[in-house]
PDB file of N, CA and C in Angstrom:
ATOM      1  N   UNK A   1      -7.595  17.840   1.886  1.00  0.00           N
ATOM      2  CA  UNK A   1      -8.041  16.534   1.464  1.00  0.00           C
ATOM      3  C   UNK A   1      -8.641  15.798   2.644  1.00  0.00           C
ATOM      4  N   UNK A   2      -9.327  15.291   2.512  1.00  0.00           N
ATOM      5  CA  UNK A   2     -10.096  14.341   3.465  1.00  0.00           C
ATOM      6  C   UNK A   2     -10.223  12.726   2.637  1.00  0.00           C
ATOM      7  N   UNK A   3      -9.147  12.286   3.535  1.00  0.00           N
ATOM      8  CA  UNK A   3      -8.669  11.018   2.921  1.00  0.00           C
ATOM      9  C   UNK A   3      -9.494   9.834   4.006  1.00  0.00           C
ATOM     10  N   UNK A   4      -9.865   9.111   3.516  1.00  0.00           N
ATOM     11  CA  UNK A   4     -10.550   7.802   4.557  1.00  0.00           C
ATOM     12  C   UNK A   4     -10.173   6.793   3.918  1.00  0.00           C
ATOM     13  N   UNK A   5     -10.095   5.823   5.061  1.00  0.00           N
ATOM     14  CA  UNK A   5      -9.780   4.220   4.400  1.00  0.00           C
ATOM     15  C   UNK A   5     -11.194   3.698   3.399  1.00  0.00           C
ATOM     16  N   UNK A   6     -12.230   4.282   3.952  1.00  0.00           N
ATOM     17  CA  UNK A   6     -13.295   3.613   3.297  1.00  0.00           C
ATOM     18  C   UNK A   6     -14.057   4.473   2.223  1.00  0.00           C
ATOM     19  N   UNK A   7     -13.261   5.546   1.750  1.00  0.00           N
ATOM     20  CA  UNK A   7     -13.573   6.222   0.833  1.00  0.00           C
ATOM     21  C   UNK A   7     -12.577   5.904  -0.177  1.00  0.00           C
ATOM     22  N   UNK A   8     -11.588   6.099  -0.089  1.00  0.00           N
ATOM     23  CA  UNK A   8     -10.463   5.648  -0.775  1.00  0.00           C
ATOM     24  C   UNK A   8     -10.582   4.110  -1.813  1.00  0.00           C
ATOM     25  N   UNK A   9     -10.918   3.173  -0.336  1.00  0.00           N
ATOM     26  CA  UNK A   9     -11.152   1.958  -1.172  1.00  0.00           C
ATOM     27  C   UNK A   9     -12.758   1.754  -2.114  1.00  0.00           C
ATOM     28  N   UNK A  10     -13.933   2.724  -2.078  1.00  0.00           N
ATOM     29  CA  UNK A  10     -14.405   3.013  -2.748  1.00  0.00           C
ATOM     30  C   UNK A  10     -13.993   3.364  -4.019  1.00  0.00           C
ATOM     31  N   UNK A  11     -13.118   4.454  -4.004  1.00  0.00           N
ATOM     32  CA  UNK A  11     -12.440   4.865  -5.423  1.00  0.00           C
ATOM     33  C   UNK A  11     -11.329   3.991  -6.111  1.00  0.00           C
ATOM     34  N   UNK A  12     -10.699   3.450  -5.391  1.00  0.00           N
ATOM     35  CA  UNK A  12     -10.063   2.132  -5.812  1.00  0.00           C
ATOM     36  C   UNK A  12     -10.907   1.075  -6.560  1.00  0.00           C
ATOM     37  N   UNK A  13     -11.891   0.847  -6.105  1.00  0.00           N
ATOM     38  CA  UNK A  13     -12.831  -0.321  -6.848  1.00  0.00           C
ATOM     39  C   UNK A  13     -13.416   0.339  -7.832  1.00  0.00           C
ATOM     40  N   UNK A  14     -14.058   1.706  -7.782  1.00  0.00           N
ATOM     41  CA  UNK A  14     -15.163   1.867  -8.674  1.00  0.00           C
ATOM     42  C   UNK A  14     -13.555   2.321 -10.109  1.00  0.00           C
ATOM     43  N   UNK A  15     -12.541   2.524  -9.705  1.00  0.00           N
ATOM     44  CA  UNK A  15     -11.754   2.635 -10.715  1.00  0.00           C
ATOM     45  C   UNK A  15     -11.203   1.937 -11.438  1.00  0.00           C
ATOM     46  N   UNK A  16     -10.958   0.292 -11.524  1.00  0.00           N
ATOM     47  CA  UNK A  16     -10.975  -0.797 -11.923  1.00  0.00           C
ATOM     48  C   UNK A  16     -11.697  -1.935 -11.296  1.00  0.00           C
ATOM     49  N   UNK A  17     -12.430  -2.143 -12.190  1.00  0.00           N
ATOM     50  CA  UNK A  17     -13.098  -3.799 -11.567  1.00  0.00           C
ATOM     51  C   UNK A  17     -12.594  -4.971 -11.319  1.00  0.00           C
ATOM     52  N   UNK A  18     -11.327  -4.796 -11.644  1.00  0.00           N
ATOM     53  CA  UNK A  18     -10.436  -6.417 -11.792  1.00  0.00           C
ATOM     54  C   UNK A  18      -9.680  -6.048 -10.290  1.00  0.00           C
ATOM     55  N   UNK A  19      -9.877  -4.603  -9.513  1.00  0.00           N
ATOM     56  CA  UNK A  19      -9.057  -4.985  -8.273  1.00  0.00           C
ATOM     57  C   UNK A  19      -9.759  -4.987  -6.962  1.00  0.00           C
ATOM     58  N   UNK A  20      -9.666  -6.545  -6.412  1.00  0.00           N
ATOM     59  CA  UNK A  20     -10.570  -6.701  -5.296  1.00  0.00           C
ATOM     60  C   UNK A  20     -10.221  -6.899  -3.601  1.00  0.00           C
ATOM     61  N   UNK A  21     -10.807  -6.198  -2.625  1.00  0.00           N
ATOM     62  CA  UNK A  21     -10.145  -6.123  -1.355  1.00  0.00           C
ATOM     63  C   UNK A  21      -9.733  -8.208  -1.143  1.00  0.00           C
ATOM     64  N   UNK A  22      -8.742  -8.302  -0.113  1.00  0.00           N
ATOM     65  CA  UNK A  22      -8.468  -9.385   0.228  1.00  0.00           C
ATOM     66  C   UNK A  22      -7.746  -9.648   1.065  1.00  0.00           C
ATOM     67  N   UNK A  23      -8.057 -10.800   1.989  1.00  0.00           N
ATOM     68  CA  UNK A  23      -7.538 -10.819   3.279  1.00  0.00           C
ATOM     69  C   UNK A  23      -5.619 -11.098   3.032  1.00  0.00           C
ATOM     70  N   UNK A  24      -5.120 -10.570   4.311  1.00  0.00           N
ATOM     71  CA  UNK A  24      -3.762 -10.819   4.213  1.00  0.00           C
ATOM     72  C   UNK A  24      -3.165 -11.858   3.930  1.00  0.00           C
ATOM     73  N   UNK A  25      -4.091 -13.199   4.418  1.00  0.00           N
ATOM     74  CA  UNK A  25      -3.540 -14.298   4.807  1.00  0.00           C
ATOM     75  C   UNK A  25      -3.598 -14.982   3.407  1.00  0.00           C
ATOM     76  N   UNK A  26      -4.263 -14.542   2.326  1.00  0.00           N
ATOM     77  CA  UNK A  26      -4.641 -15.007   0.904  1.00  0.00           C
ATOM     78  C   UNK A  26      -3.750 -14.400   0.187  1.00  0.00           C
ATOM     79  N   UNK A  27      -3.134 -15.813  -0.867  1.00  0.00           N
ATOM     80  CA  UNK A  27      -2.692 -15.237  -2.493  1.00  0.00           C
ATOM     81  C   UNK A  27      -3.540 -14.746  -3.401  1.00  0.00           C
ATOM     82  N   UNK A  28      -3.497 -13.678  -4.096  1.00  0.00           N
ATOM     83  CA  UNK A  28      -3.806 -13.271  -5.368  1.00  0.00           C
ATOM     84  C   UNK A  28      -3.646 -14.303  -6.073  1.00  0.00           C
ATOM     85  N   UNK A  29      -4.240 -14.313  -6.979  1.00  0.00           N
ATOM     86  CA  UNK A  29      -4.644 -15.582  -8.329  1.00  0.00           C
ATOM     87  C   UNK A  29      -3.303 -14.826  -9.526  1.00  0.00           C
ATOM     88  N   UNK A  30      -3.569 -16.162  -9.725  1.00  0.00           N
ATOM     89  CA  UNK A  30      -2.268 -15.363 -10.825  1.00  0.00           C
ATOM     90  C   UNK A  30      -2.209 -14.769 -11.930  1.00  0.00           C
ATOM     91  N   UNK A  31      -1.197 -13.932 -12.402  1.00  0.00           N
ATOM     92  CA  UNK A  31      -1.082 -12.459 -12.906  1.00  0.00           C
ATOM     93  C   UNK A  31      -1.738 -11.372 -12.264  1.00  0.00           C
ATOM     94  N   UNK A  32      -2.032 -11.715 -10.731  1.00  0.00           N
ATOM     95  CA  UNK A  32      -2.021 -10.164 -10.221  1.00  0.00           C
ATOM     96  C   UNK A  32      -1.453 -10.173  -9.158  1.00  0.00           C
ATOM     97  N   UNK A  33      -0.970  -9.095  -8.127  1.00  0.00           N
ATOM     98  CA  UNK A  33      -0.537  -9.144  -7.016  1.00  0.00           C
ATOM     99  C   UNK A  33      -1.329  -8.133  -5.821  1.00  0.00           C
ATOM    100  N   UNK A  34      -0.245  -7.971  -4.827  1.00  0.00           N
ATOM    101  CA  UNK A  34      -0.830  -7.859  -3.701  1.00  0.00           C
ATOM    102  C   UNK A  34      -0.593  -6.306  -2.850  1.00  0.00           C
ATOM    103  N   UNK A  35      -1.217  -5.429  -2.791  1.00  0.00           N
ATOM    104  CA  UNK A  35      -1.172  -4.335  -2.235  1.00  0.00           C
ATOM    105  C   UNK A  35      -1.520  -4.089  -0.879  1.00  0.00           C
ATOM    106  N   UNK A  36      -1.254  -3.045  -0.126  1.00  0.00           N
ATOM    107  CA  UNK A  36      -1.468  -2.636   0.759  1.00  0.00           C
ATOM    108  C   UNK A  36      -1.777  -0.709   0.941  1.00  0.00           C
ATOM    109  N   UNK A  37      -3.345  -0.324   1.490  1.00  0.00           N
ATOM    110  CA  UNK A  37      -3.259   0.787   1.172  1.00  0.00           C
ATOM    111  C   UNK A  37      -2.919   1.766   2.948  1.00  0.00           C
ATOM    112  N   UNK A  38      -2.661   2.298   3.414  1.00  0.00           N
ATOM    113  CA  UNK A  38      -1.928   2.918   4.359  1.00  0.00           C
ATOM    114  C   UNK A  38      -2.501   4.293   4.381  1.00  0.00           C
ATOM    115  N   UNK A  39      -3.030   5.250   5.296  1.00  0.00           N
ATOM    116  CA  UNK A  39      -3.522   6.911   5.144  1.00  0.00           C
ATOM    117  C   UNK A  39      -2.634   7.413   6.463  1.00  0.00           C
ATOM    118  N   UNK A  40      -2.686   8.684   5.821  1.00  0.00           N
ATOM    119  CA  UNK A  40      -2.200  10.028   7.177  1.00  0.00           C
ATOM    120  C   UNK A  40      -3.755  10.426   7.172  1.00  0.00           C
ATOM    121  N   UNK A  41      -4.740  10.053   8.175  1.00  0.00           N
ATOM    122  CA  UNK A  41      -6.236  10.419   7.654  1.00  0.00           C
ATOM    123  C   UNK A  41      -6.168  11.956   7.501  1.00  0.00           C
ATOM    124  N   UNK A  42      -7.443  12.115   6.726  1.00  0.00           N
ATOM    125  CA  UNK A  42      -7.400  13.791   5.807  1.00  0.00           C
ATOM    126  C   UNK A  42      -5.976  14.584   5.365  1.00  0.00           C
ATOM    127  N   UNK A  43      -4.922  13.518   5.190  1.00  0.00           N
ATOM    128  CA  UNK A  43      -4.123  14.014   4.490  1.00  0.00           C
ATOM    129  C   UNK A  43      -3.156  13.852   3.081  1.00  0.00           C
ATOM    130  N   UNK A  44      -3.034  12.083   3.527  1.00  0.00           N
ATOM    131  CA  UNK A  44      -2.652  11.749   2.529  1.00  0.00           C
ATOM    132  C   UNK A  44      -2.709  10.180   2.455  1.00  0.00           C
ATOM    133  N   UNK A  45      -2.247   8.904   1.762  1.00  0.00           N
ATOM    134  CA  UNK A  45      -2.617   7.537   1.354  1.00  0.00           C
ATOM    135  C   UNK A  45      -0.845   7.514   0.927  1.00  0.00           C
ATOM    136  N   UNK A  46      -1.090   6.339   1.013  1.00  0.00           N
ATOM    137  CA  UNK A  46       0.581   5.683   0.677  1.00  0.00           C
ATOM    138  C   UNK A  46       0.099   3.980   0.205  1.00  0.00           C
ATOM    139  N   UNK A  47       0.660   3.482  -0.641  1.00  0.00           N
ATOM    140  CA  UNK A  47       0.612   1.784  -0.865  1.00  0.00           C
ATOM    141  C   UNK A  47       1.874   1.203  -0.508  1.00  0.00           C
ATOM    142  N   UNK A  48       1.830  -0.008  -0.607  1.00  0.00           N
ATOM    143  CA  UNK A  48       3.390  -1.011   0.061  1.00  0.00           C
ATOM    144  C   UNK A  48       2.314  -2.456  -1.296  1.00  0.00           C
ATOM    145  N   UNK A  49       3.457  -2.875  -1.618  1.00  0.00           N
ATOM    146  CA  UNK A  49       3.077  -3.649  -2.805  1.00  0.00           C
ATOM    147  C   UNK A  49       4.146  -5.158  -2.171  1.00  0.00           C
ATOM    148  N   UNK A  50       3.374  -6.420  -2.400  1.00  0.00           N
ATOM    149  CA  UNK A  50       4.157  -7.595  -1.818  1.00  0.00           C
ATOM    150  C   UNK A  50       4.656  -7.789  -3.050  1.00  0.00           C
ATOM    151  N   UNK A  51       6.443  -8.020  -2.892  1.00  0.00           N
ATOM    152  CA  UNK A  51       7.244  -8.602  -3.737  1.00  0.00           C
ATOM    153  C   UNK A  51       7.555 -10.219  -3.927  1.00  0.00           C
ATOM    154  N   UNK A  52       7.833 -10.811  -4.872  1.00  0.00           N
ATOM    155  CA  UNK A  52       8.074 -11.943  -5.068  1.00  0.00           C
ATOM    156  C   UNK A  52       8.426 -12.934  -4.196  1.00  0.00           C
ATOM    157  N   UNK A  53       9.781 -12.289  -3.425  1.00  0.00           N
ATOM    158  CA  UNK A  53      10.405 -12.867  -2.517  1.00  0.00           C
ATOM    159  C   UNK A  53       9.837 -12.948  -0.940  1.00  0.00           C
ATOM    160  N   UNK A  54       8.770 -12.072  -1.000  1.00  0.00           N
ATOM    161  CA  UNK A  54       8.293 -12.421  -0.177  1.00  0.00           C
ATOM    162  C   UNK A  54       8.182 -11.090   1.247  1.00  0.00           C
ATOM    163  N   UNK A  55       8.719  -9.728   0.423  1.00  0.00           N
ATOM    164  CA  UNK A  55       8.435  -8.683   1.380  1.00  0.00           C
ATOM    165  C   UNK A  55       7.764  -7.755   0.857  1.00  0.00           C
ATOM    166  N   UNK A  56       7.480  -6.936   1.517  1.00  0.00           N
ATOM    167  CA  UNK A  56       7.231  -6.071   1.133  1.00  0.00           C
ATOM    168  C   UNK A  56       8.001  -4.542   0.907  1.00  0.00           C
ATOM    169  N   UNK A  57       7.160  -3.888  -0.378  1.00  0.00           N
ATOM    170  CA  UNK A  57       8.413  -2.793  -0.712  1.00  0.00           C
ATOM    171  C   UNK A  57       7.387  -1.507  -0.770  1.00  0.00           C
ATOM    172  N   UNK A  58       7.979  -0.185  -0.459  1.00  0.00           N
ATOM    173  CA  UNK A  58       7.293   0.884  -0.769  1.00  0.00           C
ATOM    174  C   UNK A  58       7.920   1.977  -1.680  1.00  0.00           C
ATOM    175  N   UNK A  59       7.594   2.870  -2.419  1.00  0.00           N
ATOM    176  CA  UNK A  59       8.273   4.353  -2.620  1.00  0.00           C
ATOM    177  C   UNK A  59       7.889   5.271  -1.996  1.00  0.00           C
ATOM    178  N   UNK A  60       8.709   5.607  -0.880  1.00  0.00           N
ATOM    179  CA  UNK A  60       8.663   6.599  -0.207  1.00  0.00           C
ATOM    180  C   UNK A  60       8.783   8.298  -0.386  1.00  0.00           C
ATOM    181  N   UNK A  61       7.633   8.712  -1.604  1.00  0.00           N
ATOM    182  CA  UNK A  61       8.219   9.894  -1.821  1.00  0.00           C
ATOM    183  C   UNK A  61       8.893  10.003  -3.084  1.00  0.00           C
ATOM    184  N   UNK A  62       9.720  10.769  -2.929  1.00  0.00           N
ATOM    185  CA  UNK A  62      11.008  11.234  -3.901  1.00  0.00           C
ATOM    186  C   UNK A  62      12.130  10.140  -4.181  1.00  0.00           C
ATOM    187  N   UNK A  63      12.003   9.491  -2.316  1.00  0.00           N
ATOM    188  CA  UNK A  63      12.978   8.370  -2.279  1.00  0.00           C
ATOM    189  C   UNK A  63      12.833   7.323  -2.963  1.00  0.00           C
ATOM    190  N   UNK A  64      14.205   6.043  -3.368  1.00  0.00           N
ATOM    191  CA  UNK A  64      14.299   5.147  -4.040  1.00  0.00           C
ATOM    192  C   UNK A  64      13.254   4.297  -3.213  1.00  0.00           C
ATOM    193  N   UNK A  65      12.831   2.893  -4.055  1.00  0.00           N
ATOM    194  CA  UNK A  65      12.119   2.124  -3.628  1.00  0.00           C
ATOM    195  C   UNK A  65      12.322   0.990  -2.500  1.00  0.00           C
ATOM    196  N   UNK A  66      11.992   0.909  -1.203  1.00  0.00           N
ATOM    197  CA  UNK A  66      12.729   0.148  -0.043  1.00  0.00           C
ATOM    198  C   UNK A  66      11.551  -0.666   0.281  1.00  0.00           C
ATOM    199  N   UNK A  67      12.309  -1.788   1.026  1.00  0.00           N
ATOM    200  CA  UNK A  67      11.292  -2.915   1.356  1.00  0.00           C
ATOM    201  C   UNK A  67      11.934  -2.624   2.947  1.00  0.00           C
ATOM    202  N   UNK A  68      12.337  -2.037   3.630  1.00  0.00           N
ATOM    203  CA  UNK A  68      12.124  -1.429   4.782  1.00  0.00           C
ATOM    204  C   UNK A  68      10.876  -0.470   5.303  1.00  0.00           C
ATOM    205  N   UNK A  69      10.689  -0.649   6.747  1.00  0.00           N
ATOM    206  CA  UNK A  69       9.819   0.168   7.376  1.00  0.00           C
ATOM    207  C   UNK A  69      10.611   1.765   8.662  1.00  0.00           C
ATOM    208  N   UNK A  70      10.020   2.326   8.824  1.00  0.00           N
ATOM    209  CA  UNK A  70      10.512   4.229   8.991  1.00  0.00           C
ATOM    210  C   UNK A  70      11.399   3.373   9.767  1.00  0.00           C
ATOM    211  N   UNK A  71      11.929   2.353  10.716  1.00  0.00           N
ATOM    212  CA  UNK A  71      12.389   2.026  11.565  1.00  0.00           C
ATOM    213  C   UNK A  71      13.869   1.383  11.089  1.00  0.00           C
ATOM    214  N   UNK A  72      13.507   0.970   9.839  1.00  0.00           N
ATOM    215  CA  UNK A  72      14.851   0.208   8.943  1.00  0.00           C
ATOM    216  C   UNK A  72      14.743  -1.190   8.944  1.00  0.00           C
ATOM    217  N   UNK A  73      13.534  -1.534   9.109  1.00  0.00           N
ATOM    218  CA  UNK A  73      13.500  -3.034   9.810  1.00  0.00           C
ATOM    219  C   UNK A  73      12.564  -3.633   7.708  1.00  0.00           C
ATOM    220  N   UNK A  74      13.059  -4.686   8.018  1.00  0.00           N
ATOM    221  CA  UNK A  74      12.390  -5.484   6.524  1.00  0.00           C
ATOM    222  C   UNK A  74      10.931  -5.579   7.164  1.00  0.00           C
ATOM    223  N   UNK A  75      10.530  -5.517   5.606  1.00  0.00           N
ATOM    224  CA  UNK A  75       8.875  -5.299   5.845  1.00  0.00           C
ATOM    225  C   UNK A  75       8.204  -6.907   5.479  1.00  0.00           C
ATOM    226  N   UNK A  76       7.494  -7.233   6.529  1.00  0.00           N
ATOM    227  CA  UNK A  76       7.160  -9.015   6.296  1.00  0.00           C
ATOM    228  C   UNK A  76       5.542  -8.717   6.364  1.00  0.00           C
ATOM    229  N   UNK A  77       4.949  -7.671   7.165  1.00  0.00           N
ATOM    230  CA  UNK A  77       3.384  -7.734   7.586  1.00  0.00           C
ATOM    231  C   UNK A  77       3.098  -6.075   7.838  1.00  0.00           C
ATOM    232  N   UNK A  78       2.758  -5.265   6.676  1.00  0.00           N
ATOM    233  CA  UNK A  78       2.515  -4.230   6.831  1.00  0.00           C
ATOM    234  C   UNK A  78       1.726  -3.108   7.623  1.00  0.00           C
ATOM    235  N   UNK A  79       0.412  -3.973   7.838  1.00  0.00           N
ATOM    236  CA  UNK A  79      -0.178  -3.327   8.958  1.00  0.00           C
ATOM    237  C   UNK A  79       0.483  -3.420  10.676  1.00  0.00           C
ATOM    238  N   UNK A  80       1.386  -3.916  10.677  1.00  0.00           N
ATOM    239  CA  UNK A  80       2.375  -4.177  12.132  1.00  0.00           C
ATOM    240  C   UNK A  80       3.784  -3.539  11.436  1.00  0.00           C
ATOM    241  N   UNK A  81       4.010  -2.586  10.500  1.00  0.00           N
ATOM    242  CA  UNK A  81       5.295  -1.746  10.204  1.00  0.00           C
ATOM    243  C   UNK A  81       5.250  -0.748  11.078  1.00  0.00           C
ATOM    244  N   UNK A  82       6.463  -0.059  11.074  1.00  0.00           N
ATOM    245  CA  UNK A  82       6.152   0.980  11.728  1.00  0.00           C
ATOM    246  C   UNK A  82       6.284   2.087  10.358  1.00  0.00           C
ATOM    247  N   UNK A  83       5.414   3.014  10.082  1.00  0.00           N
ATOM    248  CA  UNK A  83       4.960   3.702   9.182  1.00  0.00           C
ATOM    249  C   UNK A  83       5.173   4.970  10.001  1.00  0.00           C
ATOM    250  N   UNK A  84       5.398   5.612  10.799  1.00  0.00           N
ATOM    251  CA  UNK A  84       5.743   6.859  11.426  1.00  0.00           C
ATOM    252  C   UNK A  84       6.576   7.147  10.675  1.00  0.00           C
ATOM    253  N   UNK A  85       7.128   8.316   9.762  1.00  0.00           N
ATOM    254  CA  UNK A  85       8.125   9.012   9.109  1.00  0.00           C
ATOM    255  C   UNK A  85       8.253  10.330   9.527  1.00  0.00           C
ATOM    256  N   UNK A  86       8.004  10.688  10.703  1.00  0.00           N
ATOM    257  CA  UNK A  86       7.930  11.700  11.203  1.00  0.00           C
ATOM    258  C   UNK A  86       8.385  12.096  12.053  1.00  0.00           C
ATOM    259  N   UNK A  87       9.320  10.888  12.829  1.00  0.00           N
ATOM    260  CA  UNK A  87       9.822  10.799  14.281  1.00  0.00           C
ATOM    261  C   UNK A  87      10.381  12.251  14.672  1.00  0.00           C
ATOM    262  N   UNK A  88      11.194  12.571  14.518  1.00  0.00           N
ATOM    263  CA  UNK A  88      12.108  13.625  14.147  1.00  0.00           C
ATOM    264  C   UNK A  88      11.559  15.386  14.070  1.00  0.00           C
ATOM    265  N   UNK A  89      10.300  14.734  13.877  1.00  0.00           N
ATOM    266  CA  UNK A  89       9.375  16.539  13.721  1.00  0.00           C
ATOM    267  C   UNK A  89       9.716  16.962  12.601  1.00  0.00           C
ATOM    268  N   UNK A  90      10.250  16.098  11.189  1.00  0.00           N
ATOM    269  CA  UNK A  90      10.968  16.560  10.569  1.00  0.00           C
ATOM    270  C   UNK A  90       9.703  16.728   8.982  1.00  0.00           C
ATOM    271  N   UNK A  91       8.626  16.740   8.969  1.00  0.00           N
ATOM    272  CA  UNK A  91       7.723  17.313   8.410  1.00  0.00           C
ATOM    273  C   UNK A  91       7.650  15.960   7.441  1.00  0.00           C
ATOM    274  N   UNK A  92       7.563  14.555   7.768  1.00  0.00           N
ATOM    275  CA  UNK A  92       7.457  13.364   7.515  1.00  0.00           C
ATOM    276  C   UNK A  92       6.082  13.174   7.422  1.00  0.00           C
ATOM    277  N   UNK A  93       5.865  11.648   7.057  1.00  0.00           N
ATOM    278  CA  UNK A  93       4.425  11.194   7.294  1.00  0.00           C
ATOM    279  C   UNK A  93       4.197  10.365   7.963  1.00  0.00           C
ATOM    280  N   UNK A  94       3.293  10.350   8.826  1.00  0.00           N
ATOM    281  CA  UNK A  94       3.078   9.386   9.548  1.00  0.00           C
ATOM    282  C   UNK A  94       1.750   8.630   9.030  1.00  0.00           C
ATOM    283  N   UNK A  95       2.035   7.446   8.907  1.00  0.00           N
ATOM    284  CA  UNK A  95       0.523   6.695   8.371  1.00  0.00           C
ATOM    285  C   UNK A  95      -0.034   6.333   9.871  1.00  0.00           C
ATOM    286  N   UNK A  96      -0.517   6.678  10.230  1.00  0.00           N
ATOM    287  CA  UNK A  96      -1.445   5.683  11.652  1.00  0.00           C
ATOM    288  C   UNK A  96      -2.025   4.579  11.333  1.00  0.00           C
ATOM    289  N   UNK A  97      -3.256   4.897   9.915  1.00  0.00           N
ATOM    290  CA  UNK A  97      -3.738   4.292  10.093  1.00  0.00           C
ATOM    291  C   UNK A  97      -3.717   3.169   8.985  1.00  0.00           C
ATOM    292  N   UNK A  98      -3.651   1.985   8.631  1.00  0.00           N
ATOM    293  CA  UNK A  98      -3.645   0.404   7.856  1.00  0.00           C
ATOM    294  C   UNK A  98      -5.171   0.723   7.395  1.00  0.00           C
ATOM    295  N   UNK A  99      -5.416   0.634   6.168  1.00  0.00           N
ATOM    296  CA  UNK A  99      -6.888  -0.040   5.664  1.00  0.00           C
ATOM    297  C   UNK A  99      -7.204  -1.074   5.051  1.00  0.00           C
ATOM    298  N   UNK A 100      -6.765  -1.665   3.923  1.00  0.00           N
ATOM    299  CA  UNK A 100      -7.075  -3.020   3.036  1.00  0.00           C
ATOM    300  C   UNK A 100      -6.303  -3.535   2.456  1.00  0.00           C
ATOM    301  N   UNK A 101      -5.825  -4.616   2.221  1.00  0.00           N
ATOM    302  CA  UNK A 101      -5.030  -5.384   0.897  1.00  0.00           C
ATOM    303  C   UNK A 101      -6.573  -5.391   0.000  1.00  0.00           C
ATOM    304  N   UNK A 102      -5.310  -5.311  -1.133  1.00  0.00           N
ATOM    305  CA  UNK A 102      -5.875  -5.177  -2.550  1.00  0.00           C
ATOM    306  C   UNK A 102      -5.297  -6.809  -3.669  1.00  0.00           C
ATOM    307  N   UNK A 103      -6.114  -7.105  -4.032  1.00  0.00           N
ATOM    308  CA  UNK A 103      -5.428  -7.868  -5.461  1.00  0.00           C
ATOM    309  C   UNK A 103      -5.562  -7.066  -6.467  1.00  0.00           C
ATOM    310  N   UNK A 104      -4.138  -6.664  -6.901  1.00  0.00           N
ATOM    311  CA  UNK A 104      -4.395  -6.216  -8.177  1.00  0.00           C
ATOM    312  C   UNK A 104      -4.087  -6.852  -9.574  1.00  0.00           C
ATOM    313  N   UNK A 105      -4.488  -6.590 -10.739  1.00  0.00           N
ATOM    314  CA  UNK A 105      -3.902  -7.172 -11.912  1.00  0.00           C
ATOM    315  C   UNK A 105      -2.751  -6.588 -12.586  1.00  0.00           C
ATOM    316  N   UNK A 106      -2.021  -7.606 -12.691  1.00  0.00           N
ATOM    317  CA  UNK A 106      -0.789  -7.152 -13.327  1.00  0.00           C
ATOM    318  C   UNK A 106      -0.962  -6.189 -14.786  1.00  0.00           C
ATOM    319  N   UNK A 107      -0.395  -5.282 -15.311  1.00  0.00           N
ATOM    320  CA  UNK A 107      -0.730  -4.756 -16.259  1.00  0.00           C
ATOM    321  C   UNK A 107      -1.289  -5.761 -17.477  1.00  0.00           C
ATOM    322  N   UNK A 108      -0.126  -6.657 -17.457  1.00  0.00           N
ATOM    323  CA  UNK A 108      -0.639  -7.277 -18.556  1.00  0.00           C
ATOM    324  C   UNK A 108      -1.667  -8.470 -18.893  1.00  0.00           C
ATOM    325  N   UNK A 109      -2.466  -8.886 -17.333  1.00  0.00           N
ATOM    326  CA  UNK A 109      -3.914  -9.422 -17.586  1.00  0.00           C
ATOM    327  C   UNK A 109      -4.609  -8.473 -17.604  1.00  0.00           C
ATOM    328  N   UNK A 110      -5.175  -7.287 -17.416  1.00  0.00           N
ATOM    329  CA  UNK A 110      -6.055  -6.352 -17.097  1.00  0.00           C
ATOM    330  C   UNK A 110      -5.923  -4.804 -17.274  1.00  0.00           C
ATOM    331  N   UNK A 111      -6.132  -3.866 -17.570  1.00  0.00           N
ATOM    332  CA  UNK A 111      -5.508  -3.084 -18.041  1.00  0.00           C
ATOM    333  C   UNK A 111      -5.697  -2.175 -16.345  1.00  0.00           C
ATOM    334  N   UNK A 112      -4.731  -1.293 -15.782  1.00  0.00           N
ATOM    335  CA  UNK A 112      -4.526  -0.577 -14.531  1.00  0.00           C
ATOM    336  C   UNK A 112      -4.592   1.132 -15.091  1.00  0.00           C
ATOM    337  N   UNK A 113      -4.519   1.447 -14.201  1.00  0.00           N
ATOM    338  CA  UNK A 113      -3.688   3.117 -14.537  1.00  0.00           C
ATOM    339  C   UNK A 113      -2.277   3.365 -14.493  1.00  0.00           C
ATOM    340  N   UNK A 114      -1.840   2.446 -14.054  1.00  0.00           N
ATOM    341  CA  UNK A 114      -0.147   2.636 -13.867  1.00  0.00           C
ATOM    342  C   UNK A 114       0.477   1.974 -15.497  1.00  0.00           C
ATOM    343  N   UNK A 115       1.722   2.137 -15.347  1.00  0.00           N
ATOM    344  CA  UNK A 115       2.197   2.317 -16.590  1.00  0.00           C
ATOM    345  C   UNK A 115       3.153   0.849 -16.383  1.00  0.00           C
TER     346      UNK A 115
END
């Protein structure tokens, strides 16, 4: 796979029109929220989605859903997480690299691919 931040968010847009890049420092309008997209470049993409309260949460995998970062630390500003899951040599992922917040629409203003 040959994964890029700026290919990726290509296919993100051309796949719904209701979801648009947006700076960190901005709320989503309401009924949609706020994403974050994350790559292992040419390997793989990960998202972190802002929760209500005010952190952020990811699914890591197989694993349950955590609003911690690889470090254990609460997630407040995702592109400054530490996203290394790999410390260990233990065949983890490491995201290096941060690409875009997203607004997305909640399922039920807009229709998504997620369920």
């Amino acid at each position: 796979r040959t994964y890029t931040c700026d290919e990726l968010k290509q296919a993100i847009l051309d796949d719904n029109p209701h979801i648009t890049e947006i700076p960190f420092n901005k709320k989503p309008k309401k009924g949609y929220y706020k994403i974050g997209l994350v790559i292992e470049p040419n390997s793989t993409y990960h998202f972190y989605r802002l929760d209500r309260r005010g952190k952020w949460s990811h699914k890591p995998g197989t694993e349950p859903i955590t609003d911690k970062d690889a470090s254990g630390y609460n997630i407040y500003v995702p592109h400054l997480a530490d996203r290394n899951y790999n410390k260990q040599n233990n065949g983890g992922i490491n995201y290096t690299q941060f690409c875009y917040y997203f607004s997305v629409p909640a399922n039920k203003t807009a229709p998504t691919m997620s369920k």
